[in-house]
N, C-alpha and C. Protein backbone atom coordinates (compact mmCIF):
# COMPACT_ATOMS: atom_id res chain seq x y z
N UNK A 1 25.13 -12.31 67.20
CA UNK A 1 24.19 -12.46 68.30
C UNK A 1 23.04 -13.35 67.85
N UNK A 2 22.15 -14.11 68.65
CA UNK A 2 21.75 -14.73 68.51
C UNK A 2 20.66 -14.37 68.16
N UNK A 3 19.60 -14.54 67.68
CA UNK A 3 17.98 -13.81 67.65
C UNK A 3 17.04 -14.71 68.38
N UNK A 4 17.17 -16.16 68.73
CA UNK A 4 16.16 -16.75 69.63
C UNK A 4 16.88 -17.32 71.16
N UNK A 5 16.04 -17.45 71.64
CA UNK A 5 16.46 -17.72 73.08
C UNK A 5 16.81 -19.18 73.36
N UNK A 6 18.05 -19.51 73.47
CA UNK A 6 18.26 -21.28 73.35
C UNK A 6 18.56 -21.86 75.00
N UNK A 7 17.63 -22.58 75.02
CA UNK A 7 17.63 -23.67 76.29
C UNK A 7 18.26 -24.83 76.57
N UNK A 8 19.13 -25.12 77.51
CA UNK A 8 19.75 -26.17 77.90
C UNK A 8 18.60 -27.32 78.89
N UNK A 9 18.96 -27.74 79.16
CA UNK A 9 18.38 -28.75 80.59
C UNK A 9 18.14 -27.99 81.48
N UNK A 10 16.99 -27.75 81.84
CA UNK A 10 16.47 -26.91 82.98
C UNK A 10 17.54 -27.16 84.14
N UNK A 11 17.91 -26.45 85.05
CA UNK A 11 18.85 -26.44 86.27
C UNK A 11 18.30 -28.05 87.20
N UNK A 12 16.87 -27.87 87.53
CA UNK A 12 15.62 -28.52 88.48
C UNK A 12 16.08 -29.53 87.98
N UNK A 13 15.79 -29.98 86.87
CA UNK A 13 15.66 -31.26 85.71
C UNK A 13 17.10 -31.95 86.01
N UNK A 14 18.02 -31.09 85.73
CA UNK A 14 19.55 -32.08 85.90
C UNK A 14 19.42 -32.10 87.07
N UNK A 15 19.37 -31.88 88.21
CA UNK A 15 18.81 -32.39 89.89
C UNK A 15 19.02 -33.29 89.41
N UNK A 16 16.91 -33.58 89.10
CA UNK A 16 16.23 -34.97 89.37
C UNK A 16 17.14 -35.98 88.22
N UNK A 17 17.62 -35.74 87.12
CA UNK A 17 19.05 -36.81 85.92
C UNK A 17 19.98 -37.29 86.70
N UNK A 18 20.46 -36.11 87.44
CA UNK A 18 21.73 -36.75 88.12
C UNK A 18 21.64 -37.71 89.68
N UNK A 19 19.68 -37.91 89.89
CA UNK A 19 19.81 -38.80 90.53
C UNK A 19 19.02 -39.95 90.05
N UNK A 20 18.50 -40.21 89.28
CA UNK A 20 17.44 -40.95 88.72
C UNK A 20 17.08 -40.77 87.17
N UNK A 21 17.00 -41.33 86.14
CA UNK A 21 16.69 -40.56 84.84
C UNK A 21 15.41 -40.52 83.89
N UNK A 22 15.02 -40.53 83.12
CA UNK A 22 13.84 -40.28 82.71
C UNK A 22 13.57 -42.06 82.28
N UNK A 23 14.18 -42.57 82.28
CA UNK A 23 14.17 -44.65 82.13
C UNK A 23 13.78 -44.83 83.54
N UNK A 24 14.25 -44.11 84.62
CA UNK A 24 13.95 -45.02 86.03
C UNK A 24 15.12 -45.76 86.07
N UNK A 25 16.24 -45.13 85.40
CA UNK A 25 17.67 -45.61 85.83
C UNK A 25 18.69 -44.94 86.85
N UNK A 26 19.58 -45.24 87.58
CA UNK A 26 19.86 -44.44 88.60
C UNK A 26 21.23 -43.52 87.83
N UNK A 27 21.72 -42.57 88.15
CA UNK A 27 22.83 -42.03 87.37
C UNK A 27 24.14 -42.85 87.42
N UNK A 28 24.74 -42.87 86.60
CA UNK A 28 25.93 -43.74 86.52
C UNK A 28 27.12 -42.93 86.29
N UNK A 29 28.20 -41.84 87.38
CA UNK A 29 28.72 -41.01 86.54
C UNK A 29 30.42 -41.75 86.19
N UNK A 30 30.96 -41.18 85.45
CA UNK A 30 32.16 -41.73 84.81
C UNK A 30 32.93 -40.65 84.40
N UNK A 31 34.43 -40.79 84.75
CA UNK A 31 35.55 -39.74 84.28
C UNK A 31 35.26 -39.80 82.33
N UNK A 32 35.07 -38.89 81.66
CA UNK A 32 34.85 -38.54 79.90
C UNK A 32 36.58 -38.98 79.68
N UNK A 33 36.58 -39.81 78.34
CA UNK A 33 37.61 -40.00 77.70
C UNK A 33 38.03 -39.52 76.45
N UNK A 34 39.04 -39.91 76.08
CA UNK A 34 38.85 -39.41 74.30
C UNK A 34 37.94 -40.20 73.60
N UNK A 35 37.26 -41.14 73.78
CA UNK A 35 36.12 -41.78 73.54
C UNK A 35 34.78 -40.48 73.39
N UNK A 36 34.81 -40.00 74.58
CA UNK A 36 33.76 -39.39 74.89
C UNK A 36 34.05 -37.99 74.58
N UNK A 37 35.16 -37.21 73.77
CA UNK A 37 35.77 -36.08 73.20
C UNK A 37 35.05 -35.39 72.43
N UNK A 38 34.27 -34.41 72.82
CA UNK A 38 33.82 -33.34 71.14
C UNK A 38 31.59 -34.15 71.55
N UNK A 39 31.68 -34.62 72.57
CA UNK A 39 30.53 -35.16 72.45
C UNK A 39 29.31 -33.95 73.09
N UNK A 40 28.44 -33.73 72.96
CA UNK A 40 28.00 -32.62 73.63
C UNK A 40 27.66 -32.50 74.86
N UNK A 41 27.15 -31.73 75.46
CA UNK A 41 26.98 -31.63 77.14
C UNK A 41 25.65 -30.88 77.11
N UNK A 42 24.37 -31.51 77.74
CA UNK A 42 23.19 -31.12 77.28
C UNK A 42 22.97 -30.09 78.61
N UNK A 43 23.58 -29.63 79.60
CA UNK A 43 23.93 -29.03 80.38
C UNK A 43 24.35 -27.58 80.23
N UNK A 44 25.40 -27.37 80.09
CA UNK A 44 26.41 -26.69 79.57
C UNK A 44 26.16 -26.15 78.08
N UNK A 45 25.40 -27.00 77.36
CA UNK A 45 25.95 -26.78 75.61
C UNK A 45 26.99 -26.70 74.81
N UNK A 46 28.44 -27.27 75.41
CA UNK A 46 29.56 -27.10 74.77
C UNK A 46 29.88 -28.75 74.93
N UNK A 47 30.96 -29.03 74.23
CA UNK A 47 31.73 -30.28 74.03
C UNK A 47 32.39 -30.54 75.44
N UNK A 48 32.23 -32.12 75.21
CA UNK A 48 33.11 -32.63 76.45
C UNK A 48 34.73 -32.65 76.30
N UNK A 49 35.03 -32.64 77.38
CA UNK A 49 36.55 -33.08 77.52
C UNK A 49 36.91 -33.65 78.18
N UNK A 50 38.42 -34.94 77.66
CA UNK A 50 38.33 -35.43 78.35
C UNK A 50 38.92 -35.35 80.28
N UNK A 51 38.62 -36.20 80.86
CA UNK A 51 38.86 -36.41 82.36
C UNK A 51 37.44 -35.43 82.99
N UNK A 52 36.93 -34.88 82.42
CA UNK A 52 35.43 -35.01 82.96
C UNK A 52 34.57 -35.46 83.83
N UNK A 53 34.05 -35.49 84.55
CA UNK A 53 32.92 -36.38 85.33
C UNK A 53 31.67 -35.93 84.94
N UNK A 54 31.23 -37.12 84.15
CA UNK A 54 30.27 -36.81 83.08
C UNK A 54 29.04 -38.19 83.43
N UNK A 55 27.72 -38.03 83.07
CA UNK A 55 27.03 -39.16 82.66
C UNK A 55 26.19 -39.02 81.91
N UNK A 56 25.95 -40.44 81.19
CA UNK A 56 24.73 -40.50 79.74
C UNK A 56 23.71 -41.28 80.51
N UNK A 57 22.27 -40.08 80.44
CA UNK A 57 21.05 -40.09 80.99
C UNK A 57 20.22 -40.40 80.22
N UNK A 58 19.40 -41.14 80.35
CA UNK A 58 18.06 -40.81 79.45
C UNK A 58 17.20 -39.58 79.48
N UNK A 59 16.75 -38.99 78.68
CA UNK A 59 15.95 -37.66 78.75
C UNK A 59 14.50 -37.62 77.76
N UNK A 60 13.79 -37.36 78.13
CA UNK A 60 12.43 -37.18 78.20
C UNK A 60 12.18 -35.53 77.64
N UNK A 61 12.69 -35.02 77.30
CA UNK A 61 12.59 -33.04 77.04
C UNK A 61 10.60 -32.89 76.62
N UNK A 62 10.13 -33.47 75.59
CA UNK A 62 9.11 -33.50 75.38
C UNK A 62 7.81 -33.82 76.41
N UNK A 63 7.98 -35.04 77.23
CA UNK A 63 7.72 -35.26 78.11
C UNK A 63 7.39 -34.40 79.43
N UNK A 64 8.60 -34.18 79.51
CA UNK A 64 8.41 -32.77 80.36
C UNK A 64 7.89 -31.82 80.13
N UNK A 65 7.84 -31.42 78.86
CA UNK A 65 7.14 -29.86 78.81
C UNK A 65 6.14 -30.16 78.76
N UNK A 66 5.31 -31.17 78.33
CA UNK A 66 3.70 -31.40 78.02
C UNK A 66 3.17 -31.37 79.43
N UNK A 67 3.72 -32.06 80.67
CA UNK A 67 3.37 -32.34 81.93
C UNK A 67 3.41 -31.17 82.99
N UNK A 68 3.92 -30.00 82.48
CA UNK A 68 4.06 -28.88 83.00
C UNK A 68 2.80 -28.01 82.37
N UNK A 69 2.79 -28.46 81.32
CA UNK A 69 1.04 -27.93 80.65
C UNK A 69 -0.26 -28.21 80.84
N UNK A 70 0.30 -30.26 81.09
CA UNK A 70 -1.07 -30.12 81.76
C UNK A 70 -1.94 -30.98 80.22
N UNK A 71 -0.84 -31.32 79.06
CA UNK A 71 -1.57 -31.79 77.85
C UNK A 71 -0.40 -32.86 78.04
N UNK A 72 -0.94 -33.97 76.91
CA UNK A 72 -0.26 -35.41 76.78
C UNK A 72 0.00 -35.39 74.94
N UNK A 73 1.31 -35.78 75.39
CA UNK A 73 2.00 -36.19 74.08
C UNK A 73 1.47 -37.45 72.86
N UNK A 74 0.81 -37.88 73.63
CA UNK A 74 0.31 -39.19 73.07
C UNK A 74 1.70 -40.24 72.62
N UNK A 75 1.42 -40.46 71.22
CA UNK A 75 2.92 -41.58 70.57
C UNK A 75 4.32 -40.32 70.14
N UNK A 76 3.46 -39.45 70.67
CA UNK A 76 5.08 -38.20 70.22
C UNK A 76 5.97 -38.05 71.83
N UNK A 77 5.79 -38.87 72.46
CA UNK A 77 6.75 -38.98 73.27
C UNK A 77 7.49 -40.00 73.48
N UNK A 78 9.01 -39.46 73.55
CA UNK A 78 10.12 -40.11 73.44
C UNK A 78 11.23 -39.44 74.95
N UNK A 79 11.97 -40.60 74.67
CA UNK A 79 13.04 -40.56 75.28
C UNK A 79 14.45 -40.45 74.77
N UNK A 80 15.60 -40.30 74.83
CA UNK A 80 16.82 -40.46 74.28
C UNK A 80 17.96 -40.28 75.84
N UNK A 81 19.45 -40.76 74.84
CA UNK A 81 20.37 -40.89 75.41
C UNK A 81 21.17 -39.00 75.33
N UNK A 82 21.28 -38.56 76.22
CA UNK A 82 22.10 -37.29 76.55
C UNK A 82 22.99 -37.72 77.89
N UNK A 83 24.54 -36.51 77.25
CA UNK A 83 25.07 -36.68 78.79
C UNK A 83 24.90 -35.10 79.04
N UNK A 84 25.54 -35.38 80.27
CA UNK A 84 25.58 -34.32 81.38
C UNK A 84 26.98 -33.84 81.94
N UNK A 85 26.84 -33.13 82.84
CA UNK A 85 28.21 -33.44 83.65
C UNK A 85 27.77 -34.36 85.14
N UNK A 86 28.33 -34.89 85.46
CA UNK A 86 27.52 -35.52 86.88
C UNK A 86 27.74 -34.87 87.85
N UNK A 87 28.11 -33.63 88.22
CA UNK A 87 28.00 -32.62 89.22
C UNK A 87 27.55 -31.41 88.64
N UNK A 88 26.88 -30.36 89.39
CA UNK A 88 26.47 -29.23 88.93
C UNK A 88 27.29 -28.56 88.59
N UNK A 89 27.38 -27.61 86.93
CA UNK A 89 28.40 -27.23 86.55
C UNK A 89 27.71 -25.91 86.17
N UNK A 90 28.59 -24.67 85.37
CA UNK A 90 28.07 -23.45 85.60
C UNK A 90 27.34 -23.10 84.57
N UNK A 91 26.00 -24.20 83.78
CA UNK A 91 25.21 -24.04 83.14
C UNK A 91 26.19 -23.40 81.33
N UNK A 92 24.29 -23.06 81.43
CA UNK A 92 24.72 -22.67 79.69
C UNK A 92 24.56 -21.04 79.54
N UNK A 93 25.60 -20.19 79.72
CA UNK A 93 25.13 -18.36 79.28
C UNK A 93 24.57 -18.19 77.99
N UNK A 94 23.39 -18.13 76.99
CA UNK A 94 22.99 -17.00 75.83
C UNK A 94 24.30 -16.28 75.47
N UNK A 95 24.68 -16.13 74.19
CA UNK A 95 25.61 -15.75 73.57
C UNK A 95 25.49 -15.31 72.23
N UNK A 96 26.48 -15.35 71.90
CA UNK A 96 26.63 -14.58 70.03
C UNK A 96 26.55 -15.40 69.23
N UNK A 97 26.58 -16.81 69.78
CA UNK A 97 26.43 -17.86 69.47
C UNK A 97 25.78 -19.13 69.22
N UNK A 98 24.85 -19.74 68.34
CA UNK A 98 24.19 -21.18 68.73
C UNK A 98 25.19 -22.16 69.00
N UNK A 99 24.75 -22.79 70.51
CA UNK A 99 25.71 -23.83 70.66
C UNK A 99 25.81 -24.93 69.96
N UNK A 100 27.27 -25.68 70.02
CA UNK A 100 26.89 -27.10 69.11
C UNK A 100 27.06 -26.47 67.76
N UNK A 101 27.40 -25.87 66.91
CA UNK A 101 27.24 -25.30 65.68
C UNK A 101 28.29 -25.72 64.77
N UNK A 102 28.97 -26.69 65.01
CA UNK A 102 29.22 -27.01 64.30
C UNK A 102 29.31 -27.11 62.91
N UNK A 103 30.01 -26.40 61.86
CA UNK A 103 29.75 -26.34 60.31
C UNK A 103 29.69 -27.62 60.03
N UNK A 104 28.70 -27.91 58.87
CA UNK A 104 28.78 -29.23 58.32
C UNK A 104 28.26 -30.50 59.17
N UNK A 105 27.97 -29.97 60.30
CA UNK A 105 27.04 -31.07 61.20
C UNK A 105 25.49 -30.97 60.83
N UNK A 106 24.62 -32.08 60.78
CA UNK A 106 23.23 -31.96 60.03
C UNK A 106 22.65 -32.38 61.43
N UNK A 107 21.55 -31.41 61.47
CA UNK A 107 20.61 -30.99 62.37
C UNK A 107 19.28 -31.07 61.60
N UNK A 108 18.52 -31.59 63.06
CA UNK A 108 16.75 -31.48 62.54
C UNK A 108 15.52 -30.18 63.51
N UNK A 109 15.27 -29.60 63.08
CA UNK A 109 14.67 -28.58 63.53
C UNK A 109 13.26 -29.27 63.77
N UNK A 110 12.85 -29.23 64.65
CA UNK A 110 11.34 -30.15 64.73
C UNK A 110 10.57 -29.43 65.81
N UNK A 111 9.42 -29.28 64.95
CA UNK A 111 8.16 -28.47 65.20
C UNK A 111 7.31 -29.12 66.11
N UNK A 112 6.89 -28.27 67.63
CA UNK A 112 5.55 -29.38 68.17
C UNK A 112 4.90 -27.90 68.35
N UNK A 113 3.47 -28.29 68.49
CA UNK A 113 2.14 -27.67 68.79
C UNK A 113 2.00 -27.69 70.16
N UNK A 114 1.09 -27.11 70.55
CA UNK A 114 0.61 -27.06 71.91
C UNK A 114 0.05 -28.24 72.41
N UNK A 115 0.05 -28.90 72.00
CA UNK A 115 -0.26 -30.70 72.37
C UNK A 115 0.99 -30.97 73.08
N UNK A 116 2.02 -30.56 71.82
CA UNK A 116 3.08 -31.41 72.12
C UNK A 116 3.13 -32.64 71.13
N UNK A 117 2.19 -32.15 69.82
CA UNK A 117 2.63 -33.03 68.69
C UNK A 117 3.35 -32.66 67.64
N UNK A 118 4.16 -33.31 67.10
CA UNK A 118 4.97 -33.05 65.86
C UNK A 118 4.22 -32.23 65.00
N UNK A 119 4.65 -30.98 64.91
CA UNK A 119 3.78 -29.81 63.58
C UNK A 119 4.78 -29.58 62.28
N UNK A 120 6.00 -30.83 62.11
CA UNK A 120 6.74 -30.56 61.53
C UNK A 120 8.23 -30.38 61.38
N UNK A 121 9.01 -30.45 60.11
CA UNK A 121 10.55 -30.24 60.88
C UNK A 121 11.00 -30.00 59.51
N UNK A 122 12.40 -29.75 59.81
CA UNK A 122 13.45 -29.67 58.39
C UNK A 122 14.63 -30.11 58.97
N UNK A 123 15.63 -29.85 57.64
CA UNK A 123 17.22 -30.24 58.15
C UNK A 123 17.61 -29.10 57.83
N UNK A 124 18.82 -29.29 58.99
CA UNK A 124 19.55 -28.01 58.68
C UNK A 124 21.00 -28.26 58.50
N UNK A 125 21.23 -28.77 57.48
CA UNK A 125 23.33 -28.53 57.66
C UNK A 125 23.46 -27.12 58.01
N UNK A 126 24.65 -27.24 59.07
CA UNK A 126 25.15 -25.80 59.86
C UNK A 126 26.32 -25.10 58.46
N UNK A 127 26.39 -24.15 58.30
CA UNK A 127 27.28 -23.83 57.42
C UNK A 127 28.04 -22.81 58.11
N UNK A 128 29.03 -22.41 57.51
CA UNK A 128 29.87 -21.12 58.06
C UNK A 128 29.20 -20.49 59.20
N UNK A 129 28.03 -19.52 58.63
CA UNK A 129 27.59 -18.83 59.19
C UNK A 129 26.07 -19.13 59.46
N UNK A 130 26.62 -20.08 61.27
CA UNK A 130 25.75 -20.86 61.57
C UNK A 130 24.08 -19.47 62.82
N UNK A 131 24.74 -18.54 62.68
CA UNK A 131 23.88 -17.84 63.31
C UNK A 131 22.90 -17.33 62.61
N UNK A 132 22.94 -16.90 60.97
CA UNK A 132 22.10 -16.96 60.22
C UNK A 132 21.32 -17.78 60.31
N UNK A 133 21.82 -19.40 59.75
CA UNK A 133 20.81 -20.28 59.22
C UNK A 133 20.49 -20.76 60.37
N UNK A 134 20.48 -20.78 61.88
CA UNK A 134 19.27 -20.70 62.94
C UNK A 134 18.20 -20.23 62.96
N UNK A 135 18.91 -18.82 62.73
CA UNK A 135 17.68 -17.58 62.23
C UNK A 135 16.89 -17.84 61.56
N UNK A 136 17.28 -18.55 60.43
CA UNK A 136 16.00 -18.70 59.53
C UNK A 136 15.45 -19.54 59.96
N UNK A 137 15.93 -21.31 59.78
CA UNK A 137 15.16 -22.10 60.20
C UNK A 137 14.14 -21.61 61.13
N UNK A 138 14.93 -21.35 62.61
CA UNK A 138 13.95 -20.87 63.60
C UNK A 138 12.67 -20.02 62.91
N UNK A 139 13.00 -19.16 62.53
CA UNK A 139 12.41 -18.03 61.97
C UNK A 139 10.41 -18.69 60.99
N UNK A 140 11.24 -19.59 60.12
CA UNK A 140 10.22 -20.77 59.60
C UNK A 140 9.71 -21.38 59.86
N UNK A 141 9.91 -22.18 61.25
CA UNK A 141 9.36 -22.98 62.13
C UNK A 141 8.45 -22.39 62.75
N UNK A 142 8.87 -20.78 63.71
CA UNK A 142 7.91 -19.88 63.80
C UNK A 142 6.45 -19.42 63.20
N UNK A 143 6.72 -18.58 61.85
CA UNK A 143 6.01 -18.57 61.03
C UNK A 143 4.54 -19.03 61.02
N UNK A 144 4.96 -20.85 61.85
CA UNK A 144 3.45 -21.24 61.69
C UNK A 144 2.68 -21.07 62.71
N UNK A 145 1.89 -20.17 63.20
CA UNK A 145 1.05 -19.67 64.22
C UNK A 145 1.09 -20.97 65.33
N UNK A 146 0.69 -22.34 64.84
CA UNK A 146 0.75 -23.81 65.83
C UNK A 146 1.68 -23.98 66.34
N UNK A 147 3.15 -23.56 65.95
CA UNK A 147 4.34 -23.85 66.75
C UNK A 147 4.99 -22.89 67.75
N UNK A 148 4.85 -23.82 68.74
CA UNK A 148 5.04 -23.05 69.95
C UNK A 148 6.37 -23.36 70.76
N UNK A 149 7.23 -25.02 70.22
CA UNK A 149 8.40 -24.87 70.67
C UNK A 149 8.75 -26.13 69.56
N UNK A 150 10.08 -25.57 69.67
CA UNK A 150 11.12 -26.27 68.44
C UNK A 150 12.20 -27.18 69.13
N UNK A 151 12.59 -28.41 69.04
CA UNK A 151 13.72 -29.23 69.38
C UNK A 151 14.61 -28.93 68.13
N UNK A 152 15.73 -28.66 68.76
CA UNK A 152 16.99 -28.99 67.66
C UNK A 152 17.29 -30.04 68.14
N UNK A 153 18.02 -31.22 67.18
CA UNK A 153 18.41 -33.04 67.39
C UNK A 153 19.41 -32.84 66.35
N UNK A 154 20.01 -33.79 66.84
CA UNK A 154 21.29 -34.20 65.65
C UNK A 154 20.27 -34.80 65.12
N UNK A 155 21.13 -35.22 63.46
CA UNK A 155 20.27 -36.00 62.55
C UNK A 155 20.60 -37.62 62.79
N UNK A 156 22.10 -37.63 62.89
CA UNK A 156 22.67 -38.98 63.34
C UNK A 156 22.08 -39.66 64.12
N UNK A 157 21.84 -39.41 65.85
CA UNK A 157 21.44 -40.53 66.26
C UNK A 157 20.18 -39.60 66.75
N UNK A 158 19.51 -38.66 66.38
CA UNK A 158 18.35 -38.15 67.11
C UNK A 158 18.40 -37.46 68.21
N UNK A 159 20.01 -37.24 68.87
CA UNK A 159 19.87 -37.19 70.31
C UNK A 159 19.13 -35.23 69.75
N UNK A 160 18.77 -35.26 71.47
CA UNK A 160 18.38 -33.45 71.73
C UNK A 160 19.08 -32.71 72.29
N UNK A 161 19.23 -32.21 71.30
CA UNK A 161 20.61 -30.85 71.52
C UNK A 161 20.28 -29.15 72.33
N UNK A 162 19.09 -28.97 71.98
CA UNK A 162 18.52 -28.30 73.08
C UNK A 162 17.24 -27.45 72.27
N UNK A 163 16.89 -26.88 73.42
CA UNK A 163 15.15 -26.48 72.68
C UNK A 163 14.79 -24.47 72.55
N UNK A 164 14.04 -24.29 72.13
CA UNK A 164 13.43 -23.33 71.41
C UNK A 164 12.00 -23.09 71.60
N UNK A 165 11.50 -21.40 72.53
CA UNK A 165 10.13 -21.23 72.64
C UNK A 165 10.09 -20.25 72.14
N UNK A 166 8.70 -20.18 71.59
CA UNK A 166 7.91 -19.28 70.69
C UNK A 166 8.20 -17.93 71.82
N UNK A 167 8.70 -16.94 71.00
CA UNK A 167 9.18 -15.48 71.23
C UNK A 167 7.84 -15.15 72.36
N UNK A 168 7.80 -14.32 72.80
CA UNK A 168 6.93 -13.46 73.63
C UNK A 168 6.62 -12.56 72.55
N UNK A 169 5.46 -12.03 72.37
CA UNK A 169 5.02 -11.49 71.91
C UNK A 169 5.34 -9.48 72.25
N UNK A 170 5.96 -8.75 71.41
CA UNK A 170 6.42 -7.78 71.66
C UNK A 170 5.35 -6.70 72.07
N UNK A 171 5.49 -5.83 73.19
CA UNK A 171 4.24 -5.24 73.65
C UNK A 171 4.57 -3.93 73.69
């Protein structure tokens, strides 16, 4: 089981992707090939397959959360390439599982503050027992009173694999 609460693409958010994207590009969707096989689905959280109807959006994740706060990212906002599915599909369920977990895939755990500035990061190669070393990382990233939400990214091309908020406080 998992110990933190992992977020896909807000429901709202893939709306407004699948008609317009965080570039001011319009969606472009396309049947997934074996090209596009094993690639992730920032939606969903699982791998594509192919014959799919899928599209690669630009996404803004940082962006968004700062603008819902009401604070500005300053030069810590970015954009990247994520796909989707290009029709509404039946999201991502919380599980026993971190999605994407791939053993032996290298991940960056990256820390922002309540700004919404970088407070930090590590790598994480996924190993066997990839629900542990979430745990911890997460767990460390936590730790620092300033961090209030965590991006997991591949290390490869940066993309955002999905995000992480500071626990609620137990009452």
């Amino acid at each position: 089981m998992t110990k933190y609460t992992v977020l896909p693409v807000d429901t709202a958010v893939l709306k407004e992707l699948r008609s317009v994207d965080d570039a001011g590009r319009p969606c472009a969707p396309y049947l997934a090939t074996s090209d596009d096989e094993g690639s992730p689905l920032r939606c969903c959280l699982r791998s594509i397959t192919p014959g799919e109807r899928i599209a690669l959006v630009s996404y803004a994740p940082l962006r968004r959360w700062t603008a819902m706060r009401g604070v500005d990212p300053g030069a810590y906002d970015e954009q990247g390439p994520v796909f989707i599915h290009a029709d509404a599909c039946d999201g991502f369920t919380p599980g026993e599982a971190y999605p994407l977990a791939r053993p032996g895939a290298l991940r960056i755990v990256r820390r922002y503050d309540a700004r919404g500035h970088i407070a930090g990061g590590r790598l994480l190669e996924i190993p066997a027992d990839a629900a542990t070393a979430f745990d911890a990382a997460l767990d460390d990233a936590f730790n620092d009173p300033d961090v209030v939400l965590v991006h997991v990214r591949a290390l490869e091309y940066g993309c955002f694999h999905f995000e992480v908020r500071r626990p609620l406080a137990e009452g």
